[in-house]
Protein backbone atom coordinates (compact mmCIF):
# COMPACT_ATOMS: atom_id res chain seq x y z
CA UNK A 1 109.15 85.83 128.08
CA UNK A 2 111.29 82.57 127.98
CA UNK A 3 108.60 79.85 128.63
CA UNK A 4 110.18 76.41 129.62
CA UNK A 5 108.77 73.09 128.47
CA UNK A 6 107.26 71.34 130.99
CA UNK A 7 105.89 67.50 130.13
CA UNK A 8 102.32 67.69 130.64
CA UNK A 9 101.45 71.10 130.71
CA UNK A 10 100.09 73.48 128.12
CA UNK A 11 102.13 76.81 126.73
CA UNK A 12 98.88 78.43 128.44
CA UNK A 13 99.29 77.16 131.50
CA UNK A 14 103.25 77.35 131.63
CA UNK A 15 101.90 81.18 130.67
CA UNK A 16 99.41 81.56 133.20
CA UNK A 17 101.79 80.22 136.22
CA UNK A 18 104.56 82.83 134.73
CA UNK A 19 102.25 85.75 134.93
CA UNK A 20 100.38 84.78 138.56
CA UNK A 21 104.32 84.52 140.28
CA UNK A 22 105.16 88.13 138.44
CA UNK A 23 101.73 89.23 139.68
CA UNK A 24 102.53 87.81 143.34
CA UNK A 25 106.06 89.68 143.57
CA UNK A 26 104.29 92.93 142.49
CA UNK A 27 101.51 92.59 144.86
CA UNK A 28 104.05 91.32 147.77
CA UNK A 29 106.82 94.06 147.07
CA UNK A 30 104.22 97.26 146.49
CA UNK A 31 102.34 95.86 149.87
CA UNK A 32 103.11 94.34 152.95
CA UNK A 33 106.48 93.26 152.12
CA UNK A 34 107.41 96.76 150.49
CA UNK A 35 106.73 98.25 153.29
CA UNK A 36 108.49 95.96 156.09
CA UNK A 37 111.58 96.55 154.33
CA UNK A 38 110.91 100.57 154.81
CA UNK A 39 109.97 100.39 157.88
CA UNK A 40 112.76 98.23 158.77
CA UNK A 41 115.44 99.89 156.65
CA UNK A 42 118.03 100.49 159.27
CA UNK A 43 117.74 96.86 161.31
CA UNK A 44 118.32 95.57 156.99
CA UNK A 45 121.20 97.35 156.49
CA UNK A 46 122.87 96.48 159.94
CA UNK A 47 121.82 93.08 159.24
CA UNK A 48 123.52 92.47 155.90
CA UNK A 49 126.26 95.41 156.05
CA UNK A 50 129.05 92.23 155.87
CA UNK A 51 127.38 91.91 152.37
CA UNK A 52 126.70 95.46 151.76
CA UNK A 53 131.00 95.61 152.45
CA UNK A 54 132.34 92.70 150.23
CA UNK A 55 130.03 93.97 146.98
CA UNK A 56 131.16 97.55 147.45
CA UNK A 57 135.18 96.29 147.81
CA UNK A 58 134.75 93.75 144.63
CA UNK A 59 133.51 97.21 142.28
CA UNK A 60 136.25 99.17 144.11
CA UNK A 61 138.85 95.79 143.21
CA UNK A 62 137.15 96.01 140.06
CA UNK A 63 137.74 98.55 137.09
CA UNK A 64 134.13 99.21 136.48
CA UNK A 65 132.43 102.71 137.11
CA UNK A 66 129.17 102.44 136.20
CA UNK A 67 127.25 99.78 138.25
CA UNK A 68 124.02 98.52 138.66
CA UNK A 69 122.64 97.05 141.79
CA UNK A 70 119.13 94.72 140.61
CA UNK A 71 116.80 94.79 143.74
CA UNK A 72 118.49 97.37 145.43
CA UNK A 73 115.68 97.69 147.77
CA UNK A 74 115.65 100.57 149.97
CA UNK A 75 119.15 101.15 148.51
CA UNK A 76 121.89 100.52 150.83
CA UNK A 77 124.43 98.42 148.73
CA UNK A 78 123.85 101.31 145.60
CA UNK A 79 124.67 103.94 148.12
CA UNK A 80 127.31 102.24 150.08
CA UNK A 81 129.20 101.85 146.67
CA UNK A 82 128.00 105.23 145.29
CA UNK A 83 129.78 106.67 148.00
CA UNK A 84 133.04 104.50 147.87
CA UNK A 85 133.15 105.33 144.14
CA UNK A 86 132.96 108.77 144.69
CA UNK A 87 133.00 111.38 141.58
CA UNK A 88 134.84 108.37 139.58
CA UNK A 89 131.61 106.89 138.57
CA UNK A 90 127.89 106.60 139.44
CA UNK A 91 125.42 103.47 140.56
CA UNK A 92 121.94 102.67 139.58
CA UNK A 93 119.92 100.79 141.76
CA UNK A 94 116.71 98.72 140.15
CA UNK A 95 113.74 97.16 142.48
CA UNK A 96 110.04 96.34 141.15
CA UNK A 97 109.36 97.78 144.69
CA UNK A 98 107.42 101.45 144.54
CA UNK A 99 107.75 101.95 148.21
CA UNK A 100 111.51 101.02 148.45
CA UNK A 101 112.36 102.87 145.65
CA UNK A 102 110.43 106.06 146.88
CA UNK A 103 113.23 105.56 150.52
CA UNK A 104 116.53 104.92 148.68
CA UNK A 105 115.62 108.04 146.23
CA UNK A 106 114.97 110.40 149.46
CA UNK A 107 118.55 108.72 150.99
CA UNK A 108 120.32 109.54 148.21
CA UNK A 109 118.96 113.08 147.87
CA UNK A 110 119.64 113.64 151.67
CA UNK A 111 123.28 112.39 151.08
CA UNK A 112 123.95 114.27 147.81
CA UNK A 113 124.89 110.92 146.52
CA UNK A 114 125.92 109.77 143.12
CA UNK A 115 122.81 107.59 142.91
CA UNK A 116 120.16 107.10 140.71
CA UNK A 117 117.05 104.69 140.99
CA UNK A 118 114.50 103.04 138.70
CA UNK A 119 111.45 101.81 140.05
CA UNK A 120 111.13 98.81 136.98
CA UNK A 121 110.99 94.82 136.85
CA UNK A 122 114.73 93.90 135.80
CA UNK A 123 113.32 90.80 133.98
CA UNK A 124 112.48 93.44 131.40
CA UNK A 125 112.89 97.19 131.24
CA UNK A 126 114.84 98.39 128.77
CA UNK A 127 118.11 99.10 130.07
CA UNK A 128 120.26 100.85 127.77
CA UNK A 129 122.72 98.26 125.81
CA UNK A 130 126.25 97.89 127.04
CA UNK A 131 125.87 100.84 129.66
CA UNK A 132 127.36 98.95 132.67
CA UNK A 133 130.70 97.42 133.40
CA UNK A 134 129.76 96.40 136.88
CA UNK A 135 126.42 94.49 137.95
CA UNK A 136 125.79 93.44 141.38
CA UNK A 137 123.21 92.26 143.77
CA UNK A 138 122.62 91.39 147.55
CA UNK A 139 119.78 88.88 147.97
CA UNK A 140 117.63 90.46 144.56
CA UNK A 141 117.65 87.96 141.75
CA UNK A 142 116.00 85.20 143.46
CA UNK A 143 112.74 86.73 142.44
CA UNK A 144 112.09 86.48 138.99
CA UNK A 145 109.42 84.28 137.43
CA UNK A 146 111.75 83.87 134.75
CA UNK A 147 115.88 83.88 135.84
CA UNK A 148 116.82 83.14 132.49
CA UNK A 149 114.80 86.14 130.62
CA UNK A 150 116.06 88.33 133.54
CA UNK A 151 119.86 87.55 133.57
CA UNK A 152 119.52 87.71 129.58
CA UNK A 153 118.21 91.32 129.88
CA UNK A 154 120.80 92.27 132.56
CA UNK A 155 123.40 91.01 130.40
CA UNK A 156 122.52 92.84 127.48
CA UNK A 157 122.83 96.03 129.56
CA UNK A 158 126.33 95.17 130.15
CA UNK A 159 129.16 95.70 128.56
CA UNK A 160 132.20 93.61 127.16
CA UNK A 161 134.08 91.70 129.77
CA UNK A 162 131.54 93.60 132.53
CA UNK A 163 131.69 91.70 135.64
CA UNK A 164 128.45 90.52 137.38
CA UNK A 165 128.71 89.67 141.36
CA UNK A 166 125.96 88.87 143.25
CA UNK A 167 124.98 86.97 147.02
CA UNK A 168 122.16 85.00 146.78
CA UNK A 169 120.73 82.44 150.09
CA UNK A 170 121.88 78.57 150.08
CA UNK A 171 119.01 76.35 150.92
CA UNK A 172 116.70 76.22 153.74
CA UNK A 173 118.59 73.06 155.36
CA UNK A 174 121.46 75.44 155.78
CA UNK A 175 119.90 78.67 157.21
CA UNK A 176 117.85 77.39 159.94
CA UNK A 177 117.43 80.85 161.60
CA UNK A 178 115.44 81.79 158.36
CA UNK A 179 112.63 79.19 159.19
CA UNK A 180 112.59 78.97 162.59
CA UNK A 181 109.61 81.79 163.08
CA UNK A 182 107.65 80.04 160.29
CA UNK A 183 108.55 76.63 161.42
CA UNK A 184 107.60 77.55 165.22
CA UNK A 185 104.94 78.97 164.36
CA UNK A 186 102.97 76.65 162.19
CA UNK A 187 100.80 75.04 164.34
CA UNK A 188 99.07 78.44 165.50
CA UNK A 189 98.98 79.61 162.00
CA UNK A 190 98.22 76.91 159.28
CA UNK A 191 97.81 79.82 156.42
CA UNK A 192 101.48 80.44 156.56
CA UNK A 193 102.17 80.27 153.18
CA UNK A 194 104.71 77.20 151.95
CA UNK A 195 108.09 77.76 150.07
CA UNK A 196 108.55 75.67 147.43
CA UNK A 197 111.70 74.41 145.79
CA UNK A 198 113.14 76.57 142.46
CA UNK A 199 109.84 79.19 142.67
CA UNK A 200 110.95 82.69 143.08
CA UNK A 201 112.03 83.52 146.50
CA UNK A 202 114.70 83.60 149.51
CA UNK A 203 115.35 80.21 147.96
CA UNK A 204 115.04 79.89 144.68
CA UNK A 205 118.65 79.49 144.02
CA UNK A 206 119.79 76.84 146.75
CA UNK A 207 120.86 74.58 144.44
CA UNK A 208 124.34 75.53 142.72
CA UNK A 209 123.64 73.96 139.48
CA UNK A 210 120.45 75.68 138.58
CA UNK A 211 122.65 78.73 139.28
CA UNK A 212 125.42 77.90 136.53
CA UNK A 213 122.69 76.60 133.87
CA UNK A 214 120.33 79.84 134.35
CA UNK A 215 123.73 82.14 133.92
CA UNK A 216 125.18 79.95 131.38
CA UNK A 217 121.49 79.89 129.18
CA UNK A 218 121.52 83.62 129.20
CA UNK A 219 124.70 84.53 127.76
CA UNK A 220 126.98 84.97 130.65
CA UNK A 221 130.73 83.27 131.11
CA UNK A 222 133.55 82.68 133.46
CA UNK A 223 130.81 81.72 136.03
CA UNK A 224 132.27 80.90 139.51
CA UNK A 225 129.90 79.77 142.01
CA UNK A 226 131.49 79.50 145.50
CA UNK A 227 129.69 78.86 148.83
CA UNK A 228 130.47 81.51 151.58
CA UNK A 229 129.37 81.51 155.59
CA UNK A 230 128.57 85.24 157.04
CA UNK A 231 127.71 86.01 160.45
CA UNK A 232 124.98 88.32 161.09
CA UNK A 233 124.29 89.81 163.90
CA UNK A 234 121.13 91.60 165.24
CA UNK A 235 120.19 93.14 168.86
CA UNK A 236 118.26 91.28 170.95
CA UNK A 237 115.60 93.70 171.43
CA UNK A 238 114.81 93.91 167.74
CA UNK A 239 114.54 90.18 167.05
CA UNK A 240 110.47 90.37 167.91
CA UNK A 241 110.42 93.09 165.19
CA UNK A 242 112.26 90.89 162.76
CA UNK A 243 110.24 87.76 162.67
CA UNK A 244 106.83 89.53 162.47
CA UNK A 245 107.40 91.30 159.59
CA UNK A 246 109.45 88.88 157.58
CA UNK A 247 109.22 85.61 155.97
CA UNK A 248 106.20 83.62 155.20
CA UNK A 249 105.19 84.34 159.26
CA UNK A 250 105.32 88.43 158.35
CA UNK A 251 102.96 88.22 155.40
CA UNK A 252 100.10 86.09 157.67
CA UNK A 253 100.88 87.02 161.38
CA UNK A 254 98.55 90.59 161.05
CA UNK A 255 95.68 87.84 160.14
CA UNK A 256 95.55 86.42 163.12
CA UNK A 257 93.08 87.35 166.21
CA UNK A 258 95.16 89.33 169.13
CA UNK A 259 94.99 86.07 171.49
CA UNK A 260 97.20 83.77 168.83
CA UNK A 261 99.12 86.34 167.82
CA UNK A 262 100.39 86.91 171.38
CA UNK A 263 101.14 83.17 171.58
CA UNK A 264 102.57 82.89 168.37
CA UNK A 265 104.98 85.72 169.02
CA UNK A 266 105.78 84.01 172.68
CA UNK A 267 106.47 80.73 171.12
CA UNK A 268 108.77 81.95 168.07
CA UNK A 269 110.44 83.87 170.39
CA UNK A 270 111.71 81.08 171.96
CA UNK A 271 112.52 79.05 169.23
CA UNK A 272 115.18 81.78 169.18
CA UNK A 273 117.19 81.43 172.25
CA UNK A 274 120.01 79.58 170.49
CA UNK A 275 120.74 82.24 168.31
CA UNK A 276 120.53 84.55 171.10
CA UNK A 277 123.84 85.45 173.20
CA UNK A 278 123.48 88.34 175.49
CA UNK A 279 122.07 91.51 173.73
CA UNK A 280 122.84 89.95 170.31
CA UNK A 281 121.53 87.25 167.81
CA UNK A 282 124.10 85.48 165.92
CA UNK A 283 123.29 83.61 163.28
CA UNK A 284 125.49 82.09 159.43
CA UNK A 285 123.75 83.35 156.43
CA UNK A 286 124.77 80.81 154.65
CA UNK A 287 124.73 81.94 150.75
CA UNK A 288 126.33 81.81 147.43
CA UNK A 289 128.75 84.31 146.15
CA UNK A 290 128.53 84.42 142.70
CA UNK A 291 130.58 85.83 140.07
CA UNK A 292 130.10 85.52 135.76
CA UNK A 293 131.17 87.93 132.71
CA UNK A 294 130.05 89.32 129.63
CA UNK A 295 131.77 87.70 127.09
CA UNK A 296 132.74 90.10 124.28
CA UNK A 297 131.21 88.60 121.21
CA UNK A 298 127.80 88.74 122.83
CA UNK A 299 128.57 92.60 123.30
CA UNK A 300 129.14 92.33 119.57
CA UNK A 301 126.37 90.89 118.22
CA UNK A 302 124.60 93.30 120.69
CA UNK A 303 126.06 96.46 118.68
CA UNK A 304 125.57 95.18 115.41
């Protein structure tokens, strides 16, 4: 593991900070949060289908075949482009979550797809060099304790010239319907845990520059950072579901005696209404679409 030197603070504790965030996104994605996204699958994948389209029409615009998604989640994206690609080539999703995993395997086996998943950290498993010419990602690389060990691995599972595409949020300033639950909800609940700038989360790469040095420090080129606006869209009558089991307010809001929770979900609720038009919420996602590729003389030194 890549450990970054930090004035002031001992290789043990740089150490000991690394391990507690991995610890936290294994606890968080084989628990509560796991199991929101399950439960939630098909309200996800209406959400973020916009997404889910543009990755799957970049491999198709693409020439690669064999693509990995990296937190593929209950595996939408891998099966969206697993079906676009047809017999022509095959997808792999990745997620550290067991739960998620255990959905997008039964998905694909219900749709006969061209699908496989791994239920692995992508900071580190041992992906087989140079086997992918296509790596992509919707919303899963904010996540690792260390980006730089992580993109590193992923790009020594790709191969020359392989082309890595992936959506990742802007900051918090510019997605406002992402904190509005927590933000609403704060004074009920002061246990709502805080975001903090850079660690791994929805976050963690709002700032465009941290972006092109992490990509650039692990070996990748031709980086292109751009920002994009999507709108999302989600009916009315599931936006209570949404904001209590998401976000910092979905991992606390179960804590809470029956008499807040009613309040809190009355008051975030409101904080809603100007998202909400009619049966639908509308809202910008406002992210980063971000494109690099494997140069070839790292693929070389990788075969030697």
């Amino acid at each position: 593991m890549r450990l970054p030197i930090l004035e002031g603070k001992t290789k043990e504790t740089i150490l000991d900070t690394a391990n507690q965030a991995h610890n936290d996104q294994e606890l968080l994605w084989n628990g509560q949060g796991g199991h929101a996204w399950v439960e939630a699958q098909g309200l996800i994948d209406r959400l973020f289908r916009p997404i889910e389209a543009l990755l799957a029409d970049a491999v198709l615009a693409g020439r690669g075949d064999h693509v990995l998604d990296v937190g593929c989640g209950t595996g939408g994206v891998t099966l969206a482009v697993a079906r676009r690609l047809g017999r022509r080539g095959s997808c792999v999703g990745v997620d550290i979550s067991g739960p998620m995993i255990a959905t997008a395997r039964s998905r694909a086996e219900r749709e006969g797809a061209r699908a496989e998943f791994i239920r692995a950290d992508a900071q580190v498993h041992p992906f087989e060099p140079a086997s992918f010419d296509t790596i992509i990602s919707r919303f899963g690389v904010m996540f690792f304790d260390d980006p730089v060990a992580a993109f590193g691995n992923l790009r020594h599972a790709a191969r020359d010239g392989a082309e890595l595409r992936f959506f990742a949020w802007r900051g918090a300033a510019e997605n406002p319907f992402m904190t509005t639950a927590e933000r609403a909800a704060a004074p009920f609940l002061p246990n709502i845990p805080a975001r903090h700038p850079g660690a791994p989360g929805q976050f963690a790469f709002a700032d465009r520059h941290r972006i092109h040095r992490i990509l650039e420090e692990s070996g990748w080129a031709a980086i292109e950072i751009r920002p994009i606006d999507i709108a999302c869209t989600l009916r009315e009558g599931e936006l209570v579901d949404y904001f209590t089991r998401f976000g910092p307010l979905g991992r606390v809001l179960d804590e809470a005696d029956e008499r807040t929770r009613a309040q809190v979900i009355k008051t975030v609720r409101a904080a809603f209404d100007p998202f909400v038009q009619g049966a639908e919420v509308r809202f910008i996602a406002a992210c980063w679409a971000v494109d690099a590729r494997s140069p070839a003389e790292v693929q070389n030194e990788v075969g030697q």
